[in-house]
C-alpha atoms as a PDB file:
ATOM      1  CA  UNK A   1      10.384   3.479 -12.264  1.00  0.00           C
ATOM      2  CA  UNK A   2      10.856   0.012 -11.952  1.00  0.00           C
ATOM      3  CA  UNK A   3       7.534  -1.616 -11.240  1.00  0.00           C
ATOM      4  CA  UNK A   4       7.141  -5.222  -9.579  1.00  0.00           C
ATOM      5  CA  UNK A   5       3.831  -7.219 -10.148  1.00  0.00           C
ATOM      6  CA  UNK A   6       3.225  -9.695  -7.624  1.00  0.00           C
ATOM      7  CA  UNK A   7       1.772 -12.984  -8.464  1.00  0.00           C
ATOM      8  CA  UNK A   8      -0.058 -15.623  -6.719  1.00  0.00           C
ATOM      9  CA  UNK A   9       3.423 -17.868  -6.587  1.00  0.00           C
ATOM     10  CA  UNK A  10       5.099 -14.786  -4.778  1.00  0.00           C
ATOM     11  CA  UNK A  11       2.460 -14.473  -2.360  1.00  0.00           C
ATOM     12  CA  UNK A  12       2.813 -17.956  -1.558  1.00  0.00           C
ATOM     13  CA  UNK A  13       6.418 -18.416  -2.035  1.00  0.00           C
ATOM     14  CA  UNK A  14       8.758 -15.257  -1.131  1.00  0.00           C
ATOM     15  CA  UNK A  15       9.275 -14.257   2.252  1.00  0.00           C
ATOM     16  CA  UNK A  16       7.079 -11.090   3.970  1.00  0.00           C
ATOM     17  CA  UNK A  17      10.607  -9.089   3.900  1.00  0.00           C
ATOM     18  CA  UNK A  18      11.733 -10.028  -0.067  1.00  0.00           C
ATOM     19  CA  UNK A  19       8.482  -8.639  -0.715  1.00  0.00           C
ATOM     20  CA  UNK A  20       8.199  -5.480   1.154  1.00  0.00           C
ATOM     21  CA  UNK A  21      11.885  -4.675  -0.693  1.00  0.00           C
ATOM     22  CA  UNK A  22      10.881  -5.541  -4.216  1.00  0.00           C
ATOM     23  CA  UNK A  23       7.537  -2.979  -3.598  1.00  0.00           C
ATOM     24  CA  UNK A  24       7.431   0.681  -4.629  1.00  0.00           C
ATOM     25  CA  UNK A  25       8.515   2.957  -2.047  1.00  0.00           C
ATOM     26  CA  UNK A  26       7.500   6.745  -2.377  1.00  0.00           C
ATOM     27  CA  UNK A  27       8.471   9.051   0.436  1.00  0.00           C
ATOM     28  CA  UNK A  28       5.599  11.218   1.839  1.00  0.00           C
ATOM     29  CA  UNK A  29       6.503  15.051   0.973  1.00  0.00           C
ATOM     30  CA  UNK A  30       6.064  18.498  -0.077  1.00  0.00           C
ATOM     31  CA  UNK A  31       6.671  16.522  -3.542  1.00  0.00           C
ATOM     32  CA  UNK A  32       4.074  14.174  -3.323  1.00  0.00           C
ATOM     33  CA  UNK A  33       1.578  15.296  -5.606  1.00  0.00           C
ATOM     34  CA  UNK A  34       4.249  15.500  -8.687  1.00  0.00           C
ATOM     35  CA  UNK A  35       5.298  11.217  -7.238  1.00  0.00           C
ATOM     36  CA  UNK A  36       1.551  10.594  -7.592  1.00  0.00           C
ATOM     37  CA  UNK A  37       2.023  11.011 -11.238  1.00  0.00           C
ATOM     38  CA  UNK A  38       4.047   8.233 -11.469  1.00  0.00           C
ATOM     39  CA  UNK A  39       1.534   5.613 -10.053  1.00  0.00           C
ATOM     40  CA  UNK A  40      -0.370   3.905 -12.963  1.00  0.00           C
ATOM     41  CA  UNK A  41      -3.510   4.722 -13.649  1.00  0.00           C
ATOM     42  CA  UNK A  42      -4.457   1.222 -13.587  1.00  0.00           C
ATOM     43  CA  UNK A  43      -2.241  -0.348 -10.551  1.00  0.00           C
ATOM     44  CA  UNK A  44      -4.001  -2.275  -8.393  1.00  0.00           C
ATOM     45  CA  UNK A  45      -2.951  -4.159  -5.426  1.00  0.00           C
ATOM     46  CA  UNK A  46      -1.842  -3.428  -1.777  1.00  0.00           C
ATOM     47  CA  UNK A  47      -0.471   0.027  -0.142  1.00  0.00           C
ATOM     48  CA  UNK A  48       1.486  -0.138   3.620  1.00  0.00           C
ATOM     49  CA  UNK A  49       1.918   3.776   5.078  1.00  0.00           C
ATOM     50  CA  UNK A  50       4.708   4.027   7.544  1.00  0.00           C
ATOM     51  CA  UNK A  51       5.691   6.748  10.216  1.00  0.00           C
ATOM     52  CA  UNK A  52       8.554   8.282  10.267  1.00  0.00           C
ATOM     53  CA  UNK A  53       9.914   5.577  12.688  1.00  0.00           C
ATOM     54  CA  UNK A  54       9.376   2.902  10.339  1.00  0.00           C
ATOM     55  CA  UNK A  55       6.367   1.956  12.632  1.00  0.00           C
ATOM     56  CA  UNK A  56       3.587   0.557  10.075  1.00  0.00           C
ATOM     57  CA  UNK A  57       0.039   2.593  10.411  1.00  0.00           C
ATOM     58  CA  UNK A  58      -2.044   1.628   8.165  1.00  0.00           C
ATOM     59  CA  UNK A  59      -2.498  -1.593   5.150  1.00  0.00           C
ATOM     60  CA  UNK A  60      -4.860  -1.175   2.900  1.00  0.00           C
ATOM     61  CA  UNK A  61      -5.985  -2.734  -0.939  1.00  0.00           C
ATOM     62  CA  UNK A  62      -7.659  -1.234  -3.978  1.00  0.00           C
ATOM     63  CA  UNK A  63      -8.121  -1.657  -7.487  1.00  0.00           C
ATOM     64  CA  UNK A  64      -6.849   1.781  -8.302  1.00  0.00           C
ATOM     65  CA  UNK A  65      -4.154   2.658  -6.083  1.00  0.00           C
ATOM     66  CA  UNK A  66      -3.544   5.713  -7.297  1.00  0.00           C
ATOM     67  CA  UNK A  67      -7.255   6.987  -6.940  1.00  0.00           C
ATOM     68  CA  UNK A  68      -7.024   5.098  -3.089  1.00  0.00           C
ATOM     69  CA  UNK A  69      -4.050   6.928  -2.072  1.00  0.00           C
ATOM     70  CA  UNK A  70      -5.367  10.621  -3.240  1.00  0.00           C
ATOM     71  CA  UNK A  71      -8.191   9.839  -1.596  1.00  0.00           C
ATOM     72  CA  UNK A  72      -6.236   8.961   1.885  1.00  0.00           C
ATOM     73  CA  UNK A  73      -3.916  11.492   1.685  1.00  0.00           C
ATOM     74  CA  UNK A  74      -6.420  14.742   1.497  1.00  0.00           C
ATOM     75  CA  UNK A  75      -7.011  13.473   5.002  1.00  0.00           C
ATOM     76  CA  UNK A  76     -10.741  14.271   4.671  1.00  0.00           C
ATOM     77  CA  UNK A  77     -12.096  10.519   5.304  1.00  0.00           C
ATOM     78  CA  UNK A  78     -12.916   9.571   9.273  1.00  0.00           C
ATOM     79  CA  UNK A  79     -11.090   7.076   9.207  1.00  0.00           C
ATOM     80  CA  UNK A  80      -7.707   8.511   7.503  1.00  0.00           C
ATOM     81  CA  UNK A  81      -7.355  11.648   9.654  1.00  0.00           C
ATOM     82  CA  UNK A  82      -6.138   9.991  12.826  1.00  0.00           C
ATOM     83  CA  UNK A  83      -3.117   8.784  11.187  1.00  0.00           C
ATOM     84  CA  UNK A  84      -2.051  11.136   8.012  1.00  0.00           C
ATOM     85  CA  UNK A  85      -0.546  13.721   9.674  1.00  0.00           C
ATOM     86  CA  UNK A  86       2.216  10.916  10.912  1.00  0.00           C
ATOM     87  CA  UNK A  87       2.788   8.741   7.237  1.00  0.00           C
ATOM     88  CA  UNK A  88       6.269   9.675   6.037  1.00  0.00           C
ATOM     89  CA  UNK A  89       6.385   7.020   3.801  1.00  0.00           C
ATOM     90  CA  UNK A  90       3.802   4.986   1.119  1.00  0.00           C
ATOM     91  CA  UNK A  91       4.964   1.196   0.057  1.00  0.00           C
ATOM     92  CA  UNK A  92       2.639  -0.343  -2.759  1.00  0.00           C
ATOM     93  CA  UNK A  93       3.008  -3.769  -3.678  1.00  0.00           C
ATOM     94  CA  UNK A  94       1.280  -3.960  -7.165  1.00  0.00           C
ATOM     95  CA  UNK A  95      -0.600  -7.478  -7.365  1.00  0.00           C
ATOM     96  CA  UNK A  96      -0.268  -8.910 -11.216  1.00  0.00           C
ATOM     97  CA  UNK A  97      -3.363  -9.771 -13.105  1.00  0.00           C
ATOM     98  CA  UNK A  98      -3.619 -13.315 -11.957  1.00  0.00           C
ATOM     99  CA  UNK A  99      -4.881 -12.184  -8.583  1.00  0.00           C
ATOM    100  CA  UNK A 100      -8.395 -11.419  -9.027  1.00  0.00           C
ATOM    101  CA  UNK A 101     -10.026  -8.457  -7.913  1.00  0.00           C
ATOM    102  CA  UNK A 102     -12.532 -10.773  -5.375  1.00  0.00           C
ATOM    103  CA  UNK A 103      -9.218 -11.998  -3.731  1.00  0.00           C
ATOM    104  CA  UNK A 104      -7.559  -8.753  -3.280  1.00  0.00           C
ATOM    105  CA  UNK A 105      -9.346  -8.708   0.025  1.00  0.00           C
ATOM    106  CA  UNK A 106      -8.103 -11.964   1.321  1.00  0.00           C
ATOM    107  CA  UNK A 107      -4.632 -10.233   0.361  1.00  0.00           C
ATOM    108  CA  UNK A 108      -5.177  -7.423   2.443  1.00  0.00           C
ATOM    109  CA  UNK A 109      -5.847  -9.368   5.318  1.00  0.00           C
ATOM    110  CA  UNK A 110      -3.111 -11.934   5.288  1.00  0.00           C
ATOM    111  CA  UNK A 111      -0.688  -8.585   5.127  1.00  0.00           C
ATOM    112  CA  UNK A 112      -2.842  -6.930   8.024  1.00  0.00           C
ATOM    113  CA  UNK A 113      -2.009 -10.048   9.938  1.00  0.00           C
ATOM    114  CA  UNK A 114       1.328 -10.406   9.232  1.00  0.00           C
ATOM    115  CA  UNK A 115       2.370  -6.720   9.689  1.00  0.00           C
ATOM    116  CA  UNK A 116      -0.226  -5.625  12.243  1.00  0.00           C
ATOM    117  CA  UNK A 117      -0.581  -1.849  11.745  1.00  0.00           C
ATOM    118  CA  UNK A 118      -1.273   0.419  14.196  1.00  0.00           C
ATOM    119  CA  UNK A 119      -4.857   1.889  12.824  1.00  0.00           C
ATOM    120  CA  UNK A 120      -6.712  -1.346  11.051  1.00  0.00           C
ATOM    121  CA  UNK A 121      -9.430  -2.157  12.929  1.00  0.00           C
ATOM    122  CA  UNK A 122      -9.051  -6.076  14.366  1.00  0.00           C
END
């Protein structure tokens, strides 16, 4: 798996689209547990889950994404269970080490803005 890092100068400097291609794309399936495996233990960063439209439902951050995503996809959390039964699709953009863990929030909400999904609250 070829895994993209994302620094501070990409944030600022690459284009919403370049960046949402040069993510990690993992299709949501009977399979999914086994792609889990291949998420690092220790990626951090932002995740974008998708319907099977391509419409965006849901951006969130976390300093284990891995962890994060197991988490959303058991469906057991309030806020998750509206919208896992539609996610076909998981994009994570991995955030390099230069982006602090205090600023992965700001992250977060600059893509919440840019992509406005469906189920963040405003």
């Amino acid at each position: 798996m070829n895994l993209y890092k994302f620094s501070y100068d990409d944030l600022r400097d690459m284009p919403l689209d370049i960046m949402l291609t040069k993510s990690n794309l993992y299709e949501y399936d009977h399979l999914m547990n086994e792609k889990m495996k291949s998420i690092p233990h220790n990626g951090r960063g932002i995740y974008v889950l998708y319907s099977l439209t391509g419409k965006i439902l849901y951006v969130g951050k976390s300093e284990n994404i891995k962890s994060r995503l197991r988490r959303h996809l058991k469906g057991n959390e309030k806020i998750t269970r509206d919208y896992i039964p539609f996610v076909s699709s998981i994009r994570v953009l991995y955030m390099a080490e230069d982006i602090r863990r205090d600023s992965l929030f700001s992250v977060e909400r600059w893509f919440i803005t840019q992509l406005n999904p469906v189920f963040n609250a405003s």
